[in-house]
C-alpha atoms as a PDB file:
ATOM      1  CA  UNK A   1     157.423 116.251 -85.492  1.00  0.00           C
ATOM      2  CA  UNK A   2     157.373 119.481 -87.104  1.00  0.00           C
ATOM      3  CA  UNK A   3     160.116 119.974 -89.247  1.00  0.00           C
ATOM      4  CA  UNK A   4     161.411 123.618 -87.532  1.00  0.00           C
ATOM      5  CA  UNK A   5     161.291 121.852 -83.711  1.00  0.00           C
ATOM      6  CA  UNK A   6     163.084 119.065 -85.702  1.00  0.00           C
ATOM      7  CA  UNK A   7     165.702 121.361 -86.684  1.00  0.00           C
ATOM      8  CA  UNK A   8     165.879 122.926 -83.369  1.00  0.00           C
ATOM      9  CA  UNK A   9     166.073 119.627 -81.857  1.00  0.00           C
ATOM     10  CA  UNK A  10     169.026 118.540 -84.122  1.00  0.00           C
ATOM     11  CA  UNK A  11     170.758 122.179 -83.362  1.00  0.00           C
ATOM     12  CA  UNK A  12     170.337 121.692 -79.208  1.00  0.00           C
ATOM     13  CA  UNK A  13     172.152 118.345 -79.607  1.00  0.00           C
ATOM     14  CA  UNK A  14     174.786 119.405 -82.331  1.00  0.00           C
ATOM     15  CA  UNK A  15     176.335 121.661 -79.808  1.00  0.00           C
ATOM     16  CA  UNK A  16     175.645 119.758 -76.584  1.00  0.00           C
ATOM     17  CA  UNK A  17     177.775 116.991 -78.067  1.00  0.00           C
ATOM     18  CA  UNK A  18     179.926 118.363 -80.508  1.00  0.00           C
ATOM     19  CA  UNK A  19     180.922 120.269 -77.698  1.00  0.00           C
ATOM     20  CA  UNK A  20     181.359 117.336 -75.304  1.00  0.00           C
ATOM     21  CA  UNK A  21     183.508 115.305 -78.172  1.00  0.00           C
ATOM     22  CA  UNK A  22     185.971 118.175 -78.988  1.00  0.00           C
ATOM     23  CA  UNK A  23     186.800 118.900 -74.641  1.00  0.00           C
ATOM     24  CA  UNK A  24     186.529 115.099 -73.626  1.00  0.00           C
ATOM     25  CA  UNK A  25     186.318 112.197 -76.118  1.00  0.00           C
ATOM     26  CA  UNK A  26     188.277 113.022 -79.459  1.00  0.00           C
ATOM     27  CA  UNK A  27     191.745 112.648 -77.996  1.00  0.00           C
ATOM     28  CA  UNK A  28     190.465 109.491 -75.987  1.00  0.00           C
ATOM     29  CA  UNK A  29     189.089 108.342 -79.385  1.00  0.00           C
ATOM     30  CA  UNK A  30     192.275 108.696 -81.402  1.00  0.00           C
ATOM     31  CA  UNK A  31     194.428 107.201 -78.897  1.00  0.00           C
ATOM     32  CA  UNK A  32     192.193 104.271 -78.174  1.00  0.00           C
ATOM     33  CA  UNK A  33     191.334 103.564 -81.659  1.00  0.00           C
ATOM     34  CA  UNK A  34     193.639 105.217 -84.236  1.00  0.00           C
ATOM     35  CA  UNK A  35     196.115 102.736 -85.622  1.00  0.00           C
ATOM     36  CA  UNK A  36     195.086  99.855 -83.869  1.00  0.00           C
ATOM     37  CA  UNK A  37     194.390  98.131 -88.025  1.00  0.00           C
ATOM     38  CA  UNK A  38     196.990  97.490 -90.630  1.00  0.00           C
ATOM     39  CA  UNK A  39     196.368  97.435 -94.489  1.00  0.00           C
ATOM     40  CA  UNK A  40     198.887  95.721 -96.773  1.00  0.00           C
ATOM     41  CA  UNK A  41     200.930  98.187 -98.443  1.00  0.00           C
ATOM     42  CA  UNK A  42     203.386  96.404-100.504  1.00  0.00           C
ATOM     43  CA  UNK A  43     206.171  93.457-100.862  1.00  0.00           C
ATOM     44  CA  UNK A  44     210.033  93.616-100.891  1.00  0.00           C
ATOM     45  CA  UNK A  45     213.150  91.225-100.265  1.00  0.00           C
ATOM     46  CA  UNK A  46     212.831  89.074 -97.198  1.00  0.00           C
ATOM     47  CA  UNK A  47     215.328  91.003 -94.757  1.00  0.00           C
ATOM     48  CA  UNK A  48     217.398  89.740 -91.452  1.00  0.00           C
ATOM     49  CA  UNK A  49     214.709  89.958 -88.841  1.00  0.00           C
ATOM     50  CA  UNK A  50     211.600  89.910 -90.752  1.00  0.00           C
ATOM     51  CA  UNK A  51     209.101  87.883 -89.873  1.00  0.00           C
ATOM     52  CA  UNK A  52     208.615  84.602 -91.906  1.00  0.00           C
ATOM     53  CA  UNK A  53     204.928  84.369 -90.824  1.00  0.00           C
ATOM     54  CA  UNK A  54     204.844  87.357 -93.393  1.00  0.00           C
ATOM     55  CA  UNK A  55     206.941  86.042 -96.360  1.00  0.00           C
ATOM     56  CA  UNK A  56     204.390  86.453 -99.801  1.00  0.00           C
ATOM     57  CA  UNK A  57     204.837  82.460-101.355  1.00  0.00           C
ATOM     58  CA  UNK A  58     203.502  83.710-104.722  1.00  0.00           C
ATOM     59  CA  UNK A  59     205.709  86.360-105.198  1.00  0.00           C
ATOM     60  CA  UNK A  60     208.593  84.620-103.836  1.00  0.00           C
ATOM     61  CA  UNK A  61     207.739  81.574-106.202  1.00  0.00           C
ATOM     62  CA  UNK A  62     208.250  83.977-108.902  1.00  0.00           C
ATOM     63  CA  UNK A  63     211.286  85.600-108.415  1.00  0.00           C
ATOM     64  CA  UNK A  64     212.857  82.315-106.646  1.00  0.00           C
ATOM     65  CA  UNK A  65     214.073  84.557-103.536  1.00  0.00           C
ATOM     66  CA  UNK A  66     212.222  85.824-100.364  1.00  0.00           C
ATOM     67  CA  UNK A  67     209.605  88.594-100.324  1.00  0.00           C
ATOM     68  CA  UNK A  68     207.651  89.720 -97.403  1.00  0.00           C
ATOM     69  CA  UNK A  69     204.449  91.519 -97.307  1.00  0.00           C
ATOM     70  CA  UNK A  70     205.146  95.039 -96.076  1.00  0.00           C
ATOM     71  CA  UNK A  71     201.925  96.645 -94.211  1.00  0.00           C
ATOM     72  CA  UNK A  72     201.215  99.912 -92.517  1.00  0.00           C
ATOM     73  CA  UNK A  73     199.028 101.527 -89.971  1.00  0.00           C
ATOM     74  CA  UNK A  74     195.128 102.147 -91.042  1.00  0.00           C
ATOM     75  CA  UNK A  75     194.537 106.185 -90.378  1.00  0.00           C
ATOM     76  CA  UNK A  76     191.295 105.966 -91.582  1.00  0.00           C
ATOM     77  CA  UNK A  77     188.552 104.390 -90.007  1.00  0.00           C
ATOM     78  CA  UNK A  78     185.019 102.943 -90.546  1.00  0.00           C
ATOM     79  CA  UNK A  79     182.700 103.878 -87.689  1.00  0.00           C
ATOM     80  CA  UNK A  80     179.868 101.849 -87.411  1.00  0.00           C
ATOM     81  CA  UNK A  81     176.905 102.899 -84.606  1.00  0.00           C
ATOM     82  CA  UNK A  82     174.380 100.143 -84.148  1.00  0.00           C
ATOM     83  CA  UNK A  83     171.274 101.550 -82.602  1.00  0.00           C
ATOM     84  CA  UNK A  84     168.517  99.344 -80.518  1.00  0.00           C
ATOM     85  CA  UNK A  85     165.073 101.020 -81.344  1.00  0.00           C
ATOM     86  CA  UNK A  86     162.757  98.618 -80.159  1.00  0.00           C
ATOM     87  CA  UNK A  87     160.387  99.520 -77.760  1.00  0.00           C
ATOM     88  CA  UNK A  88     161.755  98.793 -74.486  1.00  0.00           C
ATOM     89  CA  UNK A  89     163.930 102.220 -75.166  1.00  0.00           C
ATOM     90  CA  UNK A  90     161.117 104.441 -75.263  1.00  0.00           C
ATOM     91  CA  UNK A  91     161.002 103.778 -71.406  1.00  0.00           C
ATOM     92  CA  UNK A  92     162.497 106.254 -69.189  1.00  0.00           C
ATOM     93  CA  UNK A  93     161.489 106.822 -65.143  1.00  0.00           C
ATOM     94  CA  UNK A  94     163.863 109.966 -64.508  1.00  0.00           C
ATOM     95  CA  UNK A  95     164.925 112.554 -66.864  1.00  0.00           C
ATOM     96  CA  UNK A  96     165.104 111.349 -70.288  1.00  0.00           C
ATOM     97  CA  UNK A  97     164.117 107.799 -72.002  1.00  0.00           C
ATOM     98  CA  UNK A  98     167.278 105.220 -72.930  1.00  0.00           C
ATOM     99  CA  UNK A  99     166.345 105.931 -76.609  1.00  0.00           C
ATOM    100  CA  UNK A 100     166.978 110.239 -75.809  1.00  0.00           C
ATOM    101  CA  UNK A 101     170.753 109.105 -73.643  1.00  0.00           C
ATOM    102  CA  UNK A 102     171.258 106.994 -76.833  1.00  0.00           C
ATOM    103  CA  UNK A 103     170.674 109.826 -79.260  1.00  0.00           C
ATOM    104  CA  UNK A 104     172.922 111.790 -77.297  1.00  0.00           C
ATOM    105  CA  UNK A 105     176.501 109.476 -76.698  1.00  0.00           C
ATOM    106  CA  UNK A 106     175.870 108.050 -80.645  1.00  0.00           C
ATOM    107  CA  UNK A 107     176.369 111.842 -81.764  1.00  0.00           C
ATOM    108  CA  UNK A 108     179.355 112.509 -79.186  1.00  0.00           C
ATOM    109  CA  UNK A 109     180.388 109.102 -81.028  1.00  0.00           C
ATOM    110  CA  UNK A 110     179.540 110.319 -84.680  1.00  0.00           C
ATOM    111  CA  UNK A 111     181.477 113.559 -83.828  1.00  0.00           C
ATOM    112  CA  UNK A 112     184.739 112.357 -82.630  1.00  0.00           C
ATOM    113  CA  UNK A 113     184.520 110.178 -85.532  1.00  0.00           C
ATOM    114  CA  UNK A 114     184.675 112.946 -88.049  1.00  0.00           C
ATOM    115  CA  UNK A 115     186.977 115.387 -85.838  1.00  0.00           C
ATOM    116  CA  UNK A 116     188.980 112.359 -86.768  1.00  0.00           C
ATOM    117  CA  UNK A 117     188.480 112.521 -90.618  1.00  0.00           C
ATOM    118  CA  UNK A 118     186.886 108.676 -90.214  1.00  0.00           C
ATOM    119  CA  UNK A 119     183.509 107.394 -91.851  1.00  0.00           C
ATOM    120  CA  UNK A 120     180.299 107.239 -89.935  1.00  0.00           C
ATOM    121  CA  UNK A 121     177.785 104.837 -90.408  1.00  0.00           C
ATOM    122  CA  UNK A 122     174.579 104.112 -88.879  1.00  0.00           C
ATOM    123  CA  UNK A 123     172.346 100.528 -88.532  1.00  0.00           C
ATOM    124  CA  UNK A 124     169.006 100.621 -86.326  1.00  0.00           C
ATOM    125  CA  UNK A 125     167.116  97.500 -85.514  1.00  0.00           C
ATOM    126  CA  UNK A 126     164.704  95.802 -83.486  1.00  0.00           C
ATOM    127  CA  UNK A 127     163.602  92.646 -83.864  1.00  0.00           C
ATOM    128  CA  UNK A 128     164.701  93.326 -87.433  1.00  0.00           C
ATOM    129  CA  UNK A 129     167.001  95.789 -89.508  1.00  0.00           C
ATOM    130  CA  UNK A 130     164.895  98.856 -89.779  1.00  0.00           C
ATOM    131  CA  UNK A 131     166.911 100.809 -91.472  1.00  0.00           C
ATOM    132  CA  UNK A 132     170.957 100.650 -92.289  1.00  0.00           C
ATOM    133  CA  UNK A 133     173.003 104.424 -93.588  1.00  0.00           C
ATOM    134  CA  UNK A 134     176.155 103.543 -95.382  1.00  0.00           C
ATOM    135  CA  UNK A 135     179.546 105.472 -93.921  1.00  0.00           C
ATOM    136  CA  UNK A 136     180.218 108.555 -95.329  1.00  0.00           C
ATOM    137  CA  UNK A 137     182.223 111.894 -94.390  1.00  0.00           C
ATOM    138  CA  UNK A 138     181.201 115.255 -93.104  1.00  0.00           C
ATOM    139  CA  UNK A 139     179.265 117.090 -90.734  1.00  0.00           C
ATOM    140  CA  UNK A 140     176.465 117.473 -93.040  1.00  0.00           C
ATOM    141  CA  UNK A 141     175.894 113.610 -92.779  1.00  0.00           C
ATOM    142  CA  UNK A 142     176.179 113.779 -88.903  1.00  0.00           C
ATOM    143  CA  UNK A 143     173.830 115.896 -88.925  1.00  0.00           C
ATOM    144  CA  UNK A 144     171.603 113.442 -91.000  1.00  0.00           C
ATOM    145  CA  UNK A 145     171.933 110.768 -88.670  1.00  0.00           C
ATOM    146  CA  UNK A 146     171.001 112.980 -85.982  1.00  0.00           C
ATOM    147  CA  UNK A 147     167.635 113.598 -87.269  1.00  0.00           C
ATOM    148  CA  UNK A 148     167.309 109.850 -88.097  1.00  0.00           C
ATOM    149  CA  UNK A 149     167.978 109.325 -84.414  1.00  0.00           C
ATOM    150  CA  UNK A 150     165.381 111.799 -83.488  1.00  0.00           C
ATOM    151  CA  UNK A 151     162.407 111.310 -85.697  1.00  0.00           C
ATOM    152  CA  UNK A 152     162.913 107.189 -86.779  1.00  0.00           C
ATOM    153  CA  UNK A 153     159.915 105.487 -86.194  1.00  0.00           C
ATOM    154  CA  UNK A 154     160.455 101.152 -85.829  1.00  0.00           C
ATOM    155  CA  UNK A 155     157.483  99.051 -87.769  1.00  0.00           C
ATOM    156  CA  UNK A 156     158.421  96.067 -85.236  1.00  0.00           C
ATOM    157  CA  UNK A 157     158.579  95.869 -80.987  1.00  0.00           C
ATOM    158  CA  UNK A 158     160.757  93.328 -80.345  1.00  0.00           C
ATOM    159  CA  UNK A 159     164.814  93.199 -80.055  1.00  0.00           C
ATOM    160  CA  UNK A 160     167.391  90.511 -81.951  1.00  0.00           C
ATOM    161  CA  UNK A 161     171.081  91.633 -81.358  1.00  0.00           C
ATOM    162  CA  UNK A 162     171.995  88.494 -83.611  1.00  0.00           C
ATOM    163  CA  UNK A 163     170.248  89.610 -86.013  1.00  0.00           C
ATOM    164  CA  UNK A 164     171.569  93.140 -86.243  1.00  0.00           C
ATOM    165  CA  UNK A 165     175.228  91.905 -86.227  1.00  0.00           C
ATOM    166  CA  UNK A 166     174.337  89.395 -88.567  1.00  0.00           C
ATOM    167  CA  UNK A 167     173.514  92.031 -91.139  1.00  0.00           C
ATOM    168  CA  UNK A 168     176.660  94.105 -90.044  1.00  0.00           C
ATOM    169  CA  UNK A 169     179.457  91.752 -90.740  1.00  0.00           C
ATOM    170  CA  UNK A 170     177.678  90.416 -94.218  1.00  0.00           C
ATOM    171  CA  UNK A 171     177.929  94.427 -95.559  1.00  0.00           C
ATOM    172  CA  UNK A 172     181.062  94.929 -93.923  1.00  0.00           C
ATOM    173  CA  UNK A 173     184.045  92.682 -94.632  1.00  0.00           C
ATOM    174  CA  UNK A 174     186.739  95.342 -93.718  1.00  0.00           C
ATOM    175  CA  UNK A 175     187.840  95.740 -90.384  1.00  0.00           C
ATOM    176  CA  UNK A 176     185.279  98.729 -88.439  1.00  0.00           C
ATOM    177  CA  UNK A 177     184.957 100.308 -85.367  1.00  0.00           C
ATOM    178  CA  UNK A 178     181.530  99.155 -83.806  1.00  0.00           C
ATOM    179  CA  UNK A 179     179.832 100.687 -81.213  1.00  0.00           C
ATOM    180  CA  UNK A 180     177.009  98.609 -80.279  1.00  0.00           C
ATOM    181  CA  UNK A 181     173.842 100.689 -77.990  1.00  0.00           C
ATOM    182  CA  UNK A 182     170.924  98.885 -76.772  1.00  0.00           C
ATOM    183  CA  UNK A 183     169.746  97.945 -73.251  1.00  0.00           C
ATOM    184  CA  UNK A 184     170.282  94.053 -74.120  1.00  0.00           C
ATOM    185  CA  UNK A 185     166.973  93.343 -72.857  1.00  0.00           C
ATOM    186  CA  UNK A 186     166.364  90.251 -75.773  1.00  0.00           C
ATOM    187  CA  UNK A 187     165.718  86.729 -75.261  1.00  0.00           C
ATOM    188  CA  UNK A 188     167.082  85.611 -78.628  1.00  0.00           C
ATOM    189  CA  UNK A 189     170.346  84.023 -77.499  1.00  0.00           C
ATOM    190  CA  UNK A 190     173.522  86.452 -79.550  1.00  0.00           C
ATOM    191  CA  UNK A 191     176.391  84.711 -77.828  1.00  0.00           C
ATOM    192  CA  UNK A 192     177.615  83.412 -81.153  1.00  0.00           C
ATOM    193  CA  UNK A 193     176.929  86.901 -83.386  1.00  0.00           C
ATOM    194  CA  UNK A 194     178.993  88.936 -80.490  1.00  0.00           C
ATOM    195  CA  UNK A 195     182.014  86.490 -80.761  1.00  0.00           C
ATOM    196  CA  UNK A 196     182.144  86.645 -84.569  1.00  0.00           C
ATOM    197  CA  UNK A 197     181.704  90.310 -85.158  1.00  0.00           C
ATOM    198  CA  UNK A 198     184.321  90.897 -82.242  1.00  0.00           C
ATOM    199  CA  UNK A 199     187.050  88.765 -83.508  1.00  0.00           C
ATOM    200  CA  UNK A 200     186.732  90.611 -87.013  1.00  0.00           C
ATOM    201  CA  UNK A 201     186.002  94.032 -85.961  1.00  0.00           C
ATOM    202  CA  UNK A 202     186.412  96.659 -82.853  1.00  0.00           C
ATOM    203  CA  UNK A 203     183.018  96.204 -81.295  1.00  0.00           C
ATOM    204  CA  UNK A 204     182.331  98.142 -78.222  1.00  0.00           C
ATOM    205  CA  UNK A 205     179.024  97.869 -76.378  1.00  0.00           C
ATOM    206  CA  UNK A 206     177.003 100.483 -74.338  1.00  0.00           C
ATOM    207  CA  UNK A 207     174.178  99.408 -72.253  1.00  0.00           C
ATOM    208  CA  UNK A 208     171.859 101.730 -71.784  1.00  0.00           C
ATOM    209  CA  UNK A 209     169.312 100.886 -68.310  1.00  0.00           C
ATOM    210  CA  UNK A 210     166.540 102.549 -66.457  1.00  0.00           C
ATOM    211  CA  UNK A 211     166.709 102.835 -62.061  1.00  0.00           C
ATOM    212  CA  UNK A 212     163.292 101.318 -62.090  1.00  0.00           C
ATOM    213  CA  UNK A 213     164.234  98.501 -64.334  1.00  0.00           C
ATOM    214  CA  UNK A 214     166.558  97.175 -61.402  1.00  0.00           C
ATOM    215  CA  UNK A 215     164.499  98.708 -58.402  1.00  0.00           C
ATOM    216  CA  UNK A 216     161.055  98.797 -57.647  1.00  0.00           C
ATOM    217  CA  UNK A 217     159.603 101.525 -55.556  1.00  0.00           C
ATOM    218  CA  UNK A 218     157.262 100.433 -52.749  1.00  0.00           C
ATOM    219  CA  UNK A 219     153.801 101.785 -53.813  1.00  0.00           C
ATOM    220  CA  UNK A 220     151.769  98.926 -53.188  1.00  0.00           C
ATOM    221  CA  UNK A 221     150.087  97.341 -56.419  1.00  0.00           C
ATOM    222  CA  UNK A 222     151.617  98.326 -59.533  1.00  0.00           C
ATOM    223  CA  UNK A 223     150.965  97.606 -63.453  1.00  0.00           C
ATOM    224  CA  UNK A 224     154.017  96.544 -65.070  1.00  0.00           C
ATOM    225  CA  UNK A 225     153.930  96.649 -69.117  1.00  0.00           C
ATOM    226  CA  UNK A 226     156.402  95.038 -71.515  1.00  0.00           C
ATOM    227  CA  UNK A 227     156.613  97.338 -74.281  1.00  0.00           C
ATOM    228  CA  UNK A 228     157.706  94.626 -76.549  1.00  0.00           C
ATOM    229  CA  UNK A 229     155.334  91.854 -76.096  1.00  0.00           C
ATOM    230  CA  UNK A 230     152.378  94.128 -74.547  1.00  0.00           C
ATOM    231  CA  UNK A 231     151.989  91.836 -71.401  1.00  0.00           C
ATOM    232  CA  UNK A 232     151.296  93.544 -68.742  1.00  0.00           C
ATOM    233  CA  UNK A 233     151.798  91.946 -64.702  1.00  0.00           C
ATOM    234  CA  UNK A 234     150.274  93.542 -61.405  1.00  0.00           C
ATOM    235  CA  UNK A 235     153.355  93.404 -58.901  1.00  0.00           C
ATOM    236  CA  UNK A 236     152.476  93.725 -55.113  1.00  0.00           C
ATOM    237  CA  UNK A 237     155.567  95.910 -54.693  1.00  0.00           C
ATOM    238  CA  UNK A 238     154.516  96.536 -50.888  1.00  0.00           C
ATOM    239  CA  UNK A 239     155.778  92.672 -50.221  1.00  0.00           C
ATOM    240  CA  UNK A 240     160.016  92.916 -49.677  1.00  0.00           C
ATOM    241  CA  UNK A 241     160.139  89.511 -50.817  1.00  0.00           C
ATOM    242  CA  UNK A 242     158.712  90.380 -54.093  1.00  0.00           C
ATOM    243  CA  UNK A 243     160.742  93.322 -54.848  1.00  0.00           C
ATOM    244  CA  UNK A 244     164.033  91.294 -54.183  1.00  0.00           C
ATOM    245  CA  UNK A 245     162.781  88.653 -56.317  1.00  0.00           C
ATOM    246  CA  UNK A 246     162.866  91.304 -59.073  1.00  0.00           C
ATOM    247  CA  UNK A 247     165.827  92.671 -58.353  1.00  0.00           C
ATOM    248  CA  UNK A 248     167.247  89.409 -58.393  1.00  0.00           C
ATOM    249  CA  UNK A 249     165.864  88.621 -61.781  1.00  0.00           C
ATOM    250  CA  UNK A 250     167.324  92.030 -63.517  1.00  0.00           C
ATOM    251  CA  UNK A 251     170.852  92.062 -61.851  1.00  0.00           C
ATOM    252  CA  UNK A 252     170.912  88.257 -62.942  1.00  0.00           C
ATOM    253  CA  UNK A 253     170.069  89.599 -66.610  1.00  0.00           C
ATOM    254  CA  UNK A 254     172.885  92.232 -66.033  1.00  0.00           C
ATOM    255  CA  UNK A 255     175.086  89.954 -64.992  1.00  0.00           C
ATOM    256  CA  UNK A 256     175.037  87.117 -68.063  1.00  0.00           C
ATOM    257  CA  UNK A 257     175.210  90.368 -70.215  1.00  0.00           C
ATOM    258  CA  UNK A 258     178.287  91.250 -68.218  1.00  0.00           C
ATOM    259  CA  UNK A 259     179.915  88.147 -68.603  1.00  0.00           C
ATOM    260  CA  UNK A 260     179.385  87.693 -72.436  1.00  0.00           C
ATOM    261  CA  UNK A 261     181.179  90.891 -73.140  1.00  0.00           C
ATOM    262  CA  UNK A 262     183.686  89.897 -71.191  1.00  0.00           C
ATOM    263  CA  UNK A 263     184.434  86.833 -72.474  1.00  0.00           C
ATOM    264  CA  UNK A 264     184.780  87.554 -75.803  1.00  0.00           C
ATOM    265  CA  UNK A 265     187.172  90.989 -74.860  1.00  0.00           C
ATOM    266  CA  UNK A 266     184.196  93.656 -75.938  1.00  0.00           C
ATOM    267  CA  UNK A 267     184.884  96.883 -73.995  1.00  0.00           C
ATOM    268  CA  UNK A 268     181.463  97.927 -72.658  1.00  0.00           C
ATOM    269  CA  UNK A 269     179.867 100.603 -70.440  1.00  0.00           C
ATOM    270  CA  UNK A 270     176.689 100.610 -68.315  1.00  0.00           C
ATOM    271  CA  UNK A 271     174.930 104.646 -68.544  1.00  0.00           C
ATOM    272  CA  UNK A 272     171.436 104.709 -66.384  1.00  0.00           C
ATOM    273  CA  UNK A 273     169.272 107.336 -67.668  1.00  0.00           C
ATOM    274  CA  UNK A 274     169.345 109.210 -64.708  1.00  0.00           C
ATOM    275  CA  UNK A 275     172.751 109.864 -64.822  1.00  0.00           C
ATOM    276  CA  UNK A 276     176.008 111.987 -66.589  1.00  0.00           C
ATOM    277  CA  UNK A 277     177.282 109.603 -69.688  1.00  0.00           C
ATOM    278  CA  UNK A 278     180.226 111.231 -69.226  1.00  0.00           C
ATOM    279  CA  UNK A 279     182.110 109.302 -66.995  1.00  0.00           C
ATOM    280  CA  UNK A 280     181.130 105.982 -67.483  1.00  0.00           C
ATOM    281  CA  UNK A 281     181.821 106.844 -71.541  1.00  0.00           C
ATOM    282  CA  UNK A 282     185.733 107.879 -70.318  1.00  0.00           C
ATOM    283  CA  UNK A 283     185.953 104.538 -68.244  1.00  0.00           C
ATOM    284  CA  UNK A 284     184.942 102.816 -71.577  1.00  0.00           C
ATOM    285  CA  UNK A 285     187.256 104.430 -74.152  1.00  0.00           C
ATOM    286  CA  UNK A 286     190.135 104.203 -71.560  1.00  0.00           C
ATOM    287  CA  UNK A 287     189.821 100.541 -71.118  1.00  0.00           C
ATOM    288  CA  UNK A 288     191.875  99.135 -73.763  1.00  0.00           C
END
């Protein structure tokens, strides 16, 4: 890509979503998120009331009276956006492809982050880490990770969630806000990486899908390519039977996704490509 259409390309989206943070998401942001970690401050005299589960034994060793650890409400945060750039998000039917929608709700994310004076960080992976951006401030490293969104190319095909949190929580030990976007089409199993990172940190997942991912049109014989493995399958979408068998199989894959993030507490939202991110972002960031 050119580097001027790059720049225009970075511009369109900068106000798109910049504009779409400041009307709709920063004040669902802040109140969802803000203040939701504590940091040790200090220590002082055990008081009437205090909790005991609290009481510093090192400190209170050494002075041979009570002393509690005093903590206090986090105001800044560490956002963390974890981007799925394997190759099954190149696809798109309708509109735009999942890896465009993504480009598009991480910046809305990026920019409530900094309208909130918090850290922004960025991680993409496939079936590896491709590339990871520390946190920093400002609206001049937004605008960095914007272009990385837009012009990263993967070297690999494949998907590994586990993999990509795995990497997360061993460079981040501190509590962060995680927002996790990828159409969780993988076959490694990531069961145990979600409940680890979400016990430690905010995590938050957005699923990004495609119509024709979940329904097949009826056109009679048709090619269908996985753009991870290369296989490709002729499907006789004509037959009913056929085209409820792969319904079946997607909303089945849907549905263990479903119940994982569940499970383990992870707030989540499903956005099809075909459709406005804005509402099913507000369901997400309302659900507490």
């Amino acid at each position: 890509m050119e580097t001027a259409d790059l720049l225009k390309k970075v511009r369109k989206i900068e106000i798109k979503t910049k504009d779409l943070s400041n009307q709709i998401f920063s004040g669902q942001y802040h109140s969802t998120f803000k203040g939701r970690g504590m940091a040790f401050s200090e220590v002082r005299e055990y008081g009437f009331g205090d909790d005991v589960r609290f009481i510093d034994w090192n400190v209170t060793a050494r002075f041979h009276k009570p002393y509690v650890k005093v903590f206090e409400e986090e105001r800044e945060l560490t956002v963390m956006l974890l981007i799925d750039v394997s190759a099954s998000n190149e696809f798109g039917s309708i509109g735009q492809s999942k890896r465009l929608a993504m480009t598009e709700i991480a910046a809305i994310l990026a920019f409530s982050a900094i309208s909130n004076n918090d850290k922004v960080g960025l991680l993409f992976f496939s079936s590896e880490v491709e590339k990871y951006i520390p946190p920093q401030k400002g609206r001049q490293h937004i605008l960095r990770i914007i272009r990385e969104l837009l012009e990263f190319q993967p070297r690999h095909k494949g998907t590994n969630i586990s993999e990509a949190l795995r990497y997360f929580r061993n460079v981040h030990k501190r509590k962060c806000t995680v927002f996790l976007l990828s159409d969780f089409l993988d076959t490694h199993p990531y069961e145990d990486a979600l409940k680890i990172v979400s016990k430690g940190h905010d995590l938050s997942a957005i699923r990004l899908y495609d119509p024709l991912e979940t329904d097949l049109p009826d056109v009679g014989l048709l090619r269908v390519t996985d753009n991870e493995n290369g296989r490709s399958y002729m499907i006789d979408t004509h037959a009913p039977a056929n085209r409820a068998a792969y319904t079946a199989y997607r909303l089945a894959q849907q549905k263990r996704t479903h119940g994982l993030l569940a499970k383990y507490g992870i707030r989540h939202a499903d956005v099809a490509t075909d459709e406005d991110y804005v509402k099913p972002l507000i369901t997400m960031f309302n659900r507490i």
